[in-house]
Protein backbone atom coordinates (compact mmCIF):
# COMPACT_ATOMS: atom_id res chain seq x y z
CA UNK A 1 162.14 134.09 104.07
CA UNK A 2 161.14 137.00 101.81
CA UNK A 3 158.01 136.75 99.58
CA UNK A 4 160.63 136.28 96.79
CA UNK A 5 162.25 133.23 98.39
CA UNK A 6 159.36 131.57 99.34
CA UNK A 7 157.91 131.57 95.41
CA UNK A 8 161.30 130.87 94.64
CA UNK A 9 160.85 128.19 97.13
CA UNK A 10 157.52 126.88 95.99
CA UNK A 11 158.61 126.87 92.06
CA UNK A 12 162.22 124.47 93.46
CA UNK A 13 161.59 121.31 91.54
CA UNK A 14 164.20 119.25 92.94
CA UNK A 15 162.99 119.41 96.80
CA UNK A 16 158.98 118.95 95.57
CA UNK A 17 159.65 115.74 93.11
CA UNK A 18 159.83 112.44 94.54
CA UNK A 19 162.15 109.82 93.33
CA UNK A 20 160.50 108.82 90.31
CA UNK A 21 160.07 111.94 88.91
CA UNK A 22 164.07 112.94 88.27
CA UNK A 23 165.38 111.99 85.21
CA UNK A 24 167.94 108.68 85.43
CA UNK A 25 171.62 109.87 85.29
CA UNK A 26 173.60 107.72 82.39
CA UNK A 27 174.11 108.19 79.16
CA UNK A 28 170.42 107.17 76.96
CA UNK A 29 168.80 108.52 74.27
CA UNK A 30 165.12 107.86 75.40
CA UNK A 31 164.08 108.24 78.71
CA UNK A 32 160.54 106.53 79.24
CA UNK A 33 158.86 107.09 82.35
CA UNK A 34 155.68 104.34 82.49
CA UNK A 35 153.55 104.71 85.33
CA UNK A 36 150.66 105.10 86.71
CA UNK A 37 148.33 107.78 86.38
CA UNK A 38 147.85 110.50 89.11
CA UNK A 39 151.60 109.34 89.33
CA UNK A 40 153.09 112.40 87.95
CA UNK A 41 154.56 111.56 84.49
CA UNK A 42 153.44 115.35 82.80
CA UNK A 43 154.76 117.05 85.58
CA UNK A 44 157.62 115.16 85.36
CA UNK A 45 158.01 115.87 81.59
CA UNK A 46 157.19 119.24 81.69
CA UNK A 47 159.96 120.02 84.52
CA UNK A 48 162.72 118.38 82.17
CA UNK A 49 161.65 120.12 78.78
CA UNK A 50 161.51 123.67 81.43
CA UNK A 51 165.24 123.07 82.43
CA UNK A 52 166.47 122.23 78.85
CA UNK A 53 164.83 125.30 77.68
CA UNK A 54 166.39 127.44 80.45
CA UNK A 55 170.07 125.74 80.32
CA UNK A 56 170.22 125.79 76.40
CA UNK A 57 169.33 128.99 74.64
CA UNK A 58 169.65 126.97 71.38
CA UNK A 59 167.03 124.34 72.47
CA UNK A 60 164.46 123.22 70.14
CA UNK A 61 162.40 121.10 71.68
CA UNK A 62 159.37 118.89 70.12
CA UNK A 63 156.07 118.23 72.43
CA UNK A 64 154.38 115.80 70.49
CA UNK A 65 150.37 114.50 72.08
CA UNK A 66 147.99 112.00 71.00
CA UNK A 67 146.33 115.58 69.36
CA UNK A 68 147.18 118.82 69.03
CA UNK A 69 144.28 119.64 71.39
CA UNK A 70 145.64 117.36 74.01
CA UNK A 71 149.09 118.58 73.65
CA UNK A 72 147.76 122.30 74.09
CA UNK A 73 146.01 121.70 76.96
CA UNK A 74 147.73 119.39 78.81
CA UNK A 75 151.62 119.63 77.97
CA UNK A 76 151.48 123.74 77.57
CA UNK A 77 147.86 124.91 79.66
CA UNK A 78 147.15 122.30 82.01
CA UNK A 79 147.94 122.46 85.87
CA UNK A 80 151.26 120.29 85.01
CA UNK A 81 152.31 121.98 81.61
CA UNK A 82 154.54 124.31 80.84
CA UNK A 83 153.07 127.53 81.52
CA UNK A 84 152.63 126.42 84.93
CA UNK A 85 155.52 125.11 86.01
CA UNK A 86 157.96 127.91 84.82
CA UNK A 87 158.80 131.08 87.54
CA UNK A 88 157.55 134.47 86.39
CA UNK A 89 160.97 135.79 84.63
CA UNK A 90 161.31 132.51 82.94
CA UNK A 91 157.50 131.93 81.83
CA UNK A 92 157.64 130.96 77.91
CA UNK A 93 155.19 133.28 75.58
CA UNK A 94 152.92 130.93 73.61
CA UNK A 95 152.11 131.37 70.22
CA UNK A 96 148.76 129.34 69.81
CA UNK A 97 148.36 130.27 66.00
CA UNK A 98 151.97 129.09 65.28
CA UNK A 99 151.54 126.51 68.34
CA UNK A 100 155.08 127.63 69.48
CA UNK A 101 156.64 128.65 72.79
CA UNK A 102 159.64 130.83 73.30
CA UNK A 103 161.47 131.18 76.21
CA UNK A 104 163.30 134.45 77.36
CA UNK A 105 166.57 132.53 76.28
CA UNK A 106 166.28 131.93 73.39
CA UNK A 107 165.12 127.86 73.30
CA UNK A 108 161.99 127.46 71.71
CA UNK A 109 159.18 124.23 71.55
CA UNK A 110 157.12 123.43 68.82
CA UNK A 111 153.47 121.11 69.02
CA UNK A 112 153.11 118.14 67.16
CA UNK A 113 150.17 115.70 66.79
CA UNK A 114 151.38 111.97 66.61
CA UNK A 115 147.91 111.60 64.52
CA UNK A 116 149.87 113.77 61.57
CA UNK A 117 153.30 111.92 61.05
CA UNK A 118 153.96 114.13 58.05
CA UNK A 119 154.24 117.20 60.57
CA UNK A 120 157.81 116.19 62.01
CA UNK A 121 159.31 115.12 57.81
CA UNK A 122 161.53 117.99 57.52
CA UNK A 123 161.77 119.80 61.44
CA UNK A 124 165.00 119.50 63.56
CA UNK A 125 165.03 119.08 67.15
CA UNK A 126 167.62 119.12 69.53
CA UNK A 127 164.71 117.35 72.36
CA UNK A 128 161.78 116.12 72.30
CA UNK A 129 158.97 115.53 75.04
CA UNK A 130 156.53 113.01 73.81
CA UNK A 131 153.25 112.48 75.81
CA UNK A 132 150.73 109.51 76.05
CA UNK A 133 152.56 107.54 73.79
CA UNK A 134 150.36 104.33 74.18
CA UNK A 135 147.42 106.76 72.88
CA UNK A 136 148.78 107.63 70.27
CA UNK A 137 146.93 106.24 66.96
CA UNK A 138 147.84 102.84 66.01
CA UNK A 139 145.71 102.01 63.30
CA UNK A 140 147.70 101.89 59.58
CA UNK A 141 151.38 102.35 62.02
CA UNK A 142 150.71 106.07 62.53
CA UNK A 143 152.10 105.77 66.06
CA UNK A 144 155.39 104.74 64.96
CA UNK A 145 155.59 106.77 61.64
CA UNK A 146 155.16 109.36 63.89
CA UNK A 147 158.18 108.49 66.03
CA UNK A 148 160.62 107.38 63.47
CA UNK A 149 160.13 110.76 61.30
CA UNK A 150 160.40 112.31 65.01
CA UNK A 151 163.79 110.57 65.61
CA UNK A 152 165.40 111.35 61.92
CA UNK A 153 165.26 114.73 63.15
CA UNK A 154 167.04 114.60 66.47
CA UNK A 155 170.04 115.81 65.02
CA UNK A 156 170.24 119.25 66.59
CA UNK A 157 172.80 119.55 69.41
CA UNK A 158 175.74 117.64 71.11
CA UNK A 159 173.41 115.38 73.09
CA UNK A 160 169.86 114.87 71.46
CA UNK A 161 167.19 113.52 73.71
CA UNK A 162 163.61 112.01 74.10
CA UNK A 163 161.74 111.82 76.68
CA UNK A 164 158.24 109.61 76.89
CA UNK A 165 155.30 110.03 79.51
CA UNK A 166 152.86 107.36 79.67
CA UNK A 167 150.50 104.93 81.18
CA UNK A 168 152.01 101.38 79.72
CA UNK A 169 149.70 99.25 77.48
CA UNK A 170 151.38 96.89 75.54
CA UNK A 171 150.89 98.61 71.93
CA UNK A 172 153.96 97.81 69.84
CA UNK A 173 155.87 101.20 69.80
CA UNK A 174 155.90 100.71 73.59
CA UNK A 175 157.25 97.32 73.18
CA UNK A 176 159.71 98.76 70.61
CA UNK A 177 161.24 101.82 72.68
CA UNK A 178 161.78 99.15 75.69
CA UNK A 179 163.73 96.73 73.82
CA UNK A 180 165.53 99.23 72.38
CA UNK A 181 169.49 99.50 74.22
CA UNK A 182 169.60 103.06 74.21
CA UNK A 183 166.49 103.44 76.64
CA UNK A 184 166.04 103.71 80.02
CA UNK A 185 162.65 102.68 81.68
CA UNK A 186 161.33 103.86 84.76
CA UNK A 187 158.17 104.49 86.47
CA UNK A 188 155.90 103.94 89.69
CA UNK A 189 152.82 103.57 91.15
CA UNK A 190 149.66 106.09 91.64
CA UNK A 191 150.31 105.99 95.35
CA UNK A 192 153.97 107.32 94.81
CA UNK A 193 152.09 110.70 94.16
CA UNK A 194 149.16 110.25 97.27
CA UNK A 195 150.40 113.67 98.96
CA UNK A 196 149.44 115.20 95.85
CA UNK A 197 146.20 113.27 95.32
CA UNK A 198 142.62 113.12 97.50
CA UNK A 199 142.40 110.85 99.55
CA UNK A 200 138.93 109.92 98.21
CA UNK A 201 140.17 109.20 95.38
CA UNK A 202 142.67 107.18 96.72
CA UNK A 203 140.39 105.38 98.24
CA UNK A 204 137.62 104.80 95.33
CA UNK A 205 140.51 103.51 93.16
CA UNK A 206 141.97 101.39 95.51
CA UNK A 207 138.20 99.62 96.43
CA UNK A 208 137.29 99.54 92.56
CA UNK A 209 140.30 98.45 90.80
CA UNK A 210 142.66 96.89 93.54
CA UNK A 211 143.88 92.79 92.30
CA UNK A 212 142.00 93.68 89.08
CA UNK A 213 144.83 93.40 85.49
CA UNK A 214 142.78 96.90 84.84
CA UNK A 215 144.10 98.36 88.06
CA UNK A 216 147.82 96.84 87.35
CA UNK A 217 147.97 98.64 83.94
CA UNK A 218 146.31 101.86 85.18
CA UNK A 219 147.49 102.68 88.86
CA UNK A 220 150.48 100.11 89.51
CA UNK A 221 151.57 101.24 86.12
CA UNK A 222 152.23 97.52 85.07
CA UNK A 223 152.93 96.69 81.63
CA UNK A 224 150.98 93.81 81.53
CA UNK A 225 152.85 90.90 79.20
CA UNK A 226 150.28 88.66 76.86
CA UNK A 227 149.82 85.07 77.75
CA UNK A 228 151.15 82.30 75.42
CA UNK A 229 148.46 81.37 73.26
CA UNK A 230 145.32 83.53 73.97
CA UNK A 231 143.40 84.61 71.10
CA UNK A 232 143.39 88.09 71.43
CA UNK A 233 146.16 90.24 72.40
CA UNK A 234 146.29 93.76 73.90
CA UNK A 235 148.31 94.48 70.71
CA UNK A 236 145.42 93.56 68.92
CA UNK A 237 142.90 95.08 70.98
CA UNK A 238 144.50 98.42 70.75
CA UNK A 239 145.09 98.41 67.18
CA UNK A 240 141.11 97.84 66.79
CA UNK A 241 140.31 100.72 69.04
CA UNK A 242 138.69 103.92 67.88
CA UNK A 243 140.00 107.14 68.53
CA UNK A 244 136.18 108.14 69.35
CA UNK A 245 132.94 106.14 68.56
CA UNK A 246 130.07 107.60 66.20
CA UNK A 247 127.93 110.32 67.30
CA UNK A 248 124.76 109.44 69.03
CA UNK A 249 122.00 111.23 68.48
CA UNK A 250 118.23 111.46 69.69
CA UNK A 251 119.58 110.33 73.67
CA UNK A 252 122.11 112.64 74.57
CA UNK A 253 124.94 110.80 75.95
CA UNK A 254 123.48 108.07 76.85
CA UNK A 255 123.44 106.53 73.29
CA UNK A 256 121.11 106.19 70.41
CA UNK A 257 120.44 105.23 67.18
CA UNK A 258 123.57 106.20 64.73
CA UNK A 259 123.06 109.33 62.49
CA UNK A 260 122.37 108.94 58.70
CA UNK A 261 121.77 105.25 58.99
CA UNK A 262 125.72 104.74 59.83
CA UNK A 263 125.02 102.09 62.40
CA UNK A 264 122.41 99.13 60.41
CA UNK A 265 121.90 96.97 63.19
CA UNK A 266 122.44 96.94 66.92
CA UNK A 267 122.39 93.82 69.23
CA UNK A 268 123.37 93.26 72.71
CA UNK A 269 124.86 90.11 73.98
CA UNK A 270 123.36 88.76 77.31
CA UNK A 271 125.55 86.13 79.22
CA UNK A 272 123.11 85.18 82.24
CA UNK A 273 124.42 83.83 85.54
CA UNK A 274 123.58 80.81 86.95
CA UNK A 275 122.17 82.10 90.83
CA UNK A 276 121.81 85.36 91.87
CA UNK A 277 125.08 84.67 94.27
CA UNK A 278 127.40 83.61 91.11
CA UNK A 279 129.17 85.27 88.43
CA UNK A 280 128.94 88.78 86.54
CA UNK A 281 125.79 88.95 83.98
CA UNK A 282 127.87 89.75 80.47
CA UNK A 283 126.16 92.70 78.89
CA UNK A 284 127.91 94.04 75.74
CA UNK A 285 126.25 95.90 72.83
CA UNK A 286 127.31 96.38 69.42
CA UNK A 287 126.25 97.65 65.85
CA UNK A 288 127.11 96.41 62.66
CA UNK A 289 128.27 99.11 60.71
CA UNK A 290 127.31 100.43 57.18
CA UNK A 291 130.54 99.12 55.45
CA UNK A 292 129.75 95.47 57.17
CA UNK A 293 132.33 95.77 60.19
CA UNK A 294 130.80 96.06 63.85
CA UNK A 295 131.50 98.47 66.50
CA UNK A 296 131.50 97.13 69.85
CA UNK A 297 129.41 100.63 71.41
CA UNK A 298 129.19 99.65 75.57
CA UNK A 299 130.34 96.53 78.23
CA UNK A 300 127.04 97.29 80.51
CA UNK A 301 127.47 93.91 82.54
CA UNK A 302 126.73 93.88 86.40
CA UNK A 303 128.65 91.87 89.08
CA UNK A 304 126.01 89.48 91.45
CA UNK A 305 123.21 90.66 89.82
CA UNK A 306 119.48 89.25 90.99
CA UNK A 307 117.70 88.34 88.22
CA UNK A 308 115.33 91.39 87.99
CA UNK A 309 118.86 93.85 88.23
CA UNK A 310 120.14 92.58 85.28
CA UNK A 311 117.25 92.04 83.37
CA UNK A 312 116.52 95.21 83.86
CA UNK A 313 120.26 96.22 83.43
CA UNK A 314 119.57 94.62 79.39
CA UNK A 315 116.32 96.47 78.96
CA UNK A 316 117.76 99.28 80.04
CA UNK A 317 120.90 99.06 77.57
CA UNK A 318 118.74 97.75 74.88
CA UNK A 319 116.40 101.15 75.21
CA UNK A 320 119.59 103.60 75.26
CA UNK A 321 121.14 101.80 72.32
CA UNK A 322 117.93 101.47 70.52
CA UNK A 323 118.39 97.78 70.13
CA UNK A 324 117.32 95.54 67.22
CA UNK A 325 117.78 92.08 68.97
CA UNK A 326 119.07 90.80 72.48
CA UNK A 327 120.90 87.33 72.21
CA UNK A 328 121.05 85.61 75.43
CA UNK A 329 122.29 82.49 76.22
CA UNK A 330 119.77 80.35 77.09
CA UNK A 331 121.85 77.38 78.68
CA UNK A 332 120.86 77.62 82.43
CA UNK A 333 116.98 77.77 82.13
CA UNK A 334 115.91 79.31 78.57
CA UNK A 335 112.06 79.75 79.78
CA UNK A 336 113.67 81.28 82.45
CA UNK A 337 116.06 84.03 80.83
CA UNK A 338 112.85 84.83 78.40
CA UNK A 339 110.09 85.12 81.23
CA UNK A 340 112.73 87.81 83.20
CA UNK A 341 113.97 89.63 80.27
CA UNK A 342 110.38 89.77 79.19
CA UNK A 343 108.93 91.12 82.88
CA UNK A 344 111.47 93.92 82.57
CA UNK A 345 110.39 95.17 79.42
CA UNK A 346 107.86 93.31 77.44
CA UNK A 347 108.38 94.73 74.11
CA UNK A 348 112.02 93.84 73.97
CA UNK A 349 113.27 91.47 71.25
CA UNK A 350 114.66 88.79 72.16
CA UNK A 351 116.33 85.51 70.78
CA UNK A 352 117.52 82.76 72.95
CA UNK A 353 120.81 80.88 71.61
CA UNK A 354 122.05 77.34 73.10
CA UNK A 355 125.82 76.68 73.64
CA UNK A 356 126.70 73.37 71.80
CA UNK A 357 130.16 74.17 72.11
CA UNK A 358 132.34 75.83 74.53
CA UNK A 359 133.02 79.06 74.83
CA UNK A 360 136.70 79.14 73.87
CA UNK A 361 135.45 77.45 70.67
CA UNK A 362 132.99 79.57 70.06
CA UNK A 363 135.11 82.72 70.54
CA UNK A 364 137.62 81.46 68.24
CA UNK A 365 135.60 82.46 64.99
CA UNK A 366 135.09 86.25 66.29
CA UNK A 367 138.80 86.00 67.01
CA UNK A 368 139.57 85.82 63.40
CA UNK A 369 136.95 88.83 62.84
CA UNK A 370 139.22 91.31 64.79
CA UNK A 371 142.53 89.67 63.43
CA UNK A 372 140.95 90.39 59.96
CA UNK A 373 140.39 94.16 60.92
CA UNK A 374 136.38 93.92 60.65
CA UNK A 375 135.67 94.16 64.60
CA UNK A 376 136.45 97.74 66.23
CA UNK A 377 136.15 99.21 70.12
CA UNK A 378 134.88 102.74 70.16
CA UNK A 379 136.59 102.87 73.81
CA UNK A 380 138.47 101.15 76.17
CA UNK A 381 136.57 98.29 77.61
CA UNK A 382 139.42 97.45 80.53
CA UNK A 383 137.21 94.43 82.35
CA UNK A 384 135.96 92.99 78.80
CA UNK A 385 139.06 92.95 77.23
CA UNK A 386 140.97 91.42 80.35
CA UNK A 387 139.17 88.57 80.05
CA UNK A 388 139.54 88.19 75.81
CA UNK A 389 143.04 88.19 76.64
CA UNK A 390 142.56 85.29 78.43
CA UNK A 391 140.71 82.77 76.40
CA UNK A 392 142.94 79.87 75.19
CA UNK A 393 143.13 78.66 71.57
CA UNK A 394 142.39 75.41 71.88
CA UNK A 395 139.86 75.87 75.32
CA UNK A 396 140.56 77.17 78.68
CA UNK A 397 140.69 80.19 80.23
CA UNK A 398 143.17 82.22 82.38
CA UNK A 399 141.67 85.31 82.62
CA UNK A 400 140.55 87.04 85.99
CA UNK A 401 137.73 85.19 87.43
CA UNK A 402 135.51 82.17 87.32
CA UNK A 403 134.68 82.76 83.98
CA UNK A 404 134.55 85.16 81.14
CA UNK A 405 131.11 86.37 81.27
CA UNK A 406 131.32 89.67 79.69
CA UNK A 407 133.73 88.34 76.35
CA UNK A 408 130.84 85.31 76.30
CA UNK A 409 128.35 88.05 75.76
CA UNK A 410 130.68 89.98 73.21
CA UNK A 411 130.96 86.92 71.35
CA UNK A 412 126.84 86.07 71.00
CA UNK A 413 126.42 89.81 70.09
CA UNK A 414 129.29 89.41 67.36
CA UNK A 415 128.28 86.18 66.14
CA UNK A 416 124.71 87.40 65.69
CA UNK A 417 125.56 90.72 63.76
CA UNK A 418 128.46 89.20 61.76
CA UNK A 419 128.34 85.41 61.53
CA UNK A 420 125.22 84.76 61.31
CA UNK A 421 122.42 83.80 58.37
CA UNK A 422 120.98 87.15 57.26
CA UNK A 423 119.28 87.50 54.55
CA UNK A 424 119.68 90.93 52.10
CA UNK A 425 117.06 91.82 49.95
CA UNK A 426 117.83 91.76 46.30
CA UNK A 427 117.11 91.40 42.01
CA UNK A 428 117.42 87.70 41.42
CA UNK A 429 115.24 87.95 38.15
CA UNK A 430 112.71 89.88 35.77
């Protein structure tokens, strides 16, 4: 082959993609491709929106991201997007001021963020390419403001389409586009992709997340369906999730006391185990914030811990996090949780709390925080919230493992910062 063949070669989508990766034949409208990651999905996107652009002169595609940064860098720059994928005489030239490609033909795409709705009132498209869709904000329905003003104008064209790249979490607009008749769902597993991926990272996923509801979600690509009854949901959970969690400052990365007193209190929530050979020690820290909701900041619980790992695992959290107070459950041997929290650090504060009730009881309470918008996650907490989503109103559990150490610890740390008796100074007379 000549060196102009063999690029040519190299740049032929059709004999690199594998199965998953070719859009479905069939009349739809919406083409979502849910898998999981390393599986694919934006070079998958970005080879469809490429062979619009060079079949249609008239094209006018929408990329729409989570952000505009994220649309820029992965859709159009990254090793996947655009720019990359397209042969040298049909490369588009992007416009970054006017966040614009154009194509030697003619078509042209335009960058949205789905975190400004108002952006596609008004535009026409005759495609769109929509990316991350279950990141895109929830919080006051921007998410699906975003992709109903996106759909009103999808009117260019004989044959308007969407297409949607994304890991699945069960957020309502993904619920929405699958119910919807005019869609067609499809998607895959990481290991669909493994000649593309290292094979250590094959393997560190596959040790690490493998049977786990995380590792369903994130590498089988599993849209994991709520259970009857629990009292959270992932809906909920991902309407209460930050887009990013308050600057630290003071510790780097590693956390720290809030800036300009934003953060008023932080505690962390201790769940101990019973032996050194039984469950996880829950470890989850949050603040109470200066408008009186809490911020769930870190899920720092160990699996199997002896007792001086996780003790020191707390002091260690409570010392990044500069902690006010660590509540630990002081069921199974209170002299005993105090004397090993104390050993690892002796100036740590500590208050020991007794379970009268079970823990599905006590949850419910905190429950009603979240449902009430007053309890936020500044990230995504995949082991924690698998096992919220599977306490039972009413008692039980049917979450993954013995028990739900880690959403036990949440709730002391939420019940302390939010539920309990504290007093606030104030004027009660002259």
């Amino acid at each position: 082959m000549a060196q102009d063949e063999r690029l040519a070669f190299d740049k032929h989508w059709e004999l690199q993609a594998h199965d998953g990766q070719i859009a479905p034949p069939g009349e739809w409208s919406t083409w979502l491709l849910m898998a999981g990651r390393g599986f694919g999905k934006t070079r998958a996107g970005a080879e469809w929106a490429r062979a619009v652009a060079q079949a249609d002169g008239t094209a006018r595609i929408a990329l729409v991201g989570a952000s505009l940064a994220e649309a820029r860098a992965i859709m159009v720059e990254g090793p996947s997007g655009l720019l990359a994928v397209a042969g040298a005489k049909q490369r588009p030239r992007f416009e970054p001021s006017k966040n614009l490609l154009r194509w030697p033909g003619g078509a042209e795409a335009r960058l949205y963020s789905a975190a400004e709705p108002e952006s596609l009132r008004g535009p026409q498209h005759s495609h769109a390419w929509c990316d991350e869709l279950a990141k895109w904000p929830a919080s006051t329905s921007r998410a699906e403001a975003c992709w109903d003003n996106l759909q009103l104008g999808l009117r260019l064209g004989r044959d308007p389409r969407s297409v949607v790249t994304t890991t699945p979490r069960a957020v309502p607009l993904v619920r929405r586009l699958i119910a919807d008749e005019g869609t067609v769902v499809t998607g895959g597993t990481t290991l669909a992709n493994a000649r593309n991926l290292s094979p250590g990272f094959i393997a560190v996923i596959e040790r690490q997340y493998a049977g786990t509801s995380f590792g369903r979600q994130e590498l089988n690509g599993e849209l994991l369906a709520e259970v009857d009854g629990a009292l959270w949901s992932r809906a909920l959970l991902e309407r209460c999730r930050e887009a990013a969690s308050p600057p630290a400052c003071g510790t780097g990365s590693g956390g720290g006391p809030a800036p300009d007193g934003a953060w008023s209190r932080v505690v962390i929530g201790v769940d101990p185990p019973a032996s050194a050979q039984g469950d996880a020690c829950g470890i989850v820290v949050a603040a109470l914030l200066a408008d009186g909701t809490a911020l769930v900041l870190a899920d720092a619980s160990v699996e199997r811990p002896s007792p001086e790992r996780w003790a020191r695992a707390v002091a260690e959290a409570a010392a990044a996090w500069h902690a006010d107070r660590v509540v630990a459950e002081a069921n199974q041997g209170g002299a005993m949780v105090a004397s090993v929290l104390r050993a690892a650090e002796i100036t740590l504060p500590v208050k020991l709390v007794h379970a009268s009730r079970g823990k599905t009881a006590r949850a419910e309470p905190v429950a009603a925080l979240y449902e009430a918008g007053r309890v936020r996650h500044a990230a995504l907490f995949a082991k924690l919230e698998d096992e919220l989503c599977g306490l039972m109103a009413g008692g039980g559990y049917e979450g993954p493992g013995r028990s739900p150490d880690r959403a036990d610890a949440l709730v002391w740390a939420l019940t302390e910062l939010m539920l309990g008796r504290v007093g606030r100074p104030q004027v009660v007379g002259f």
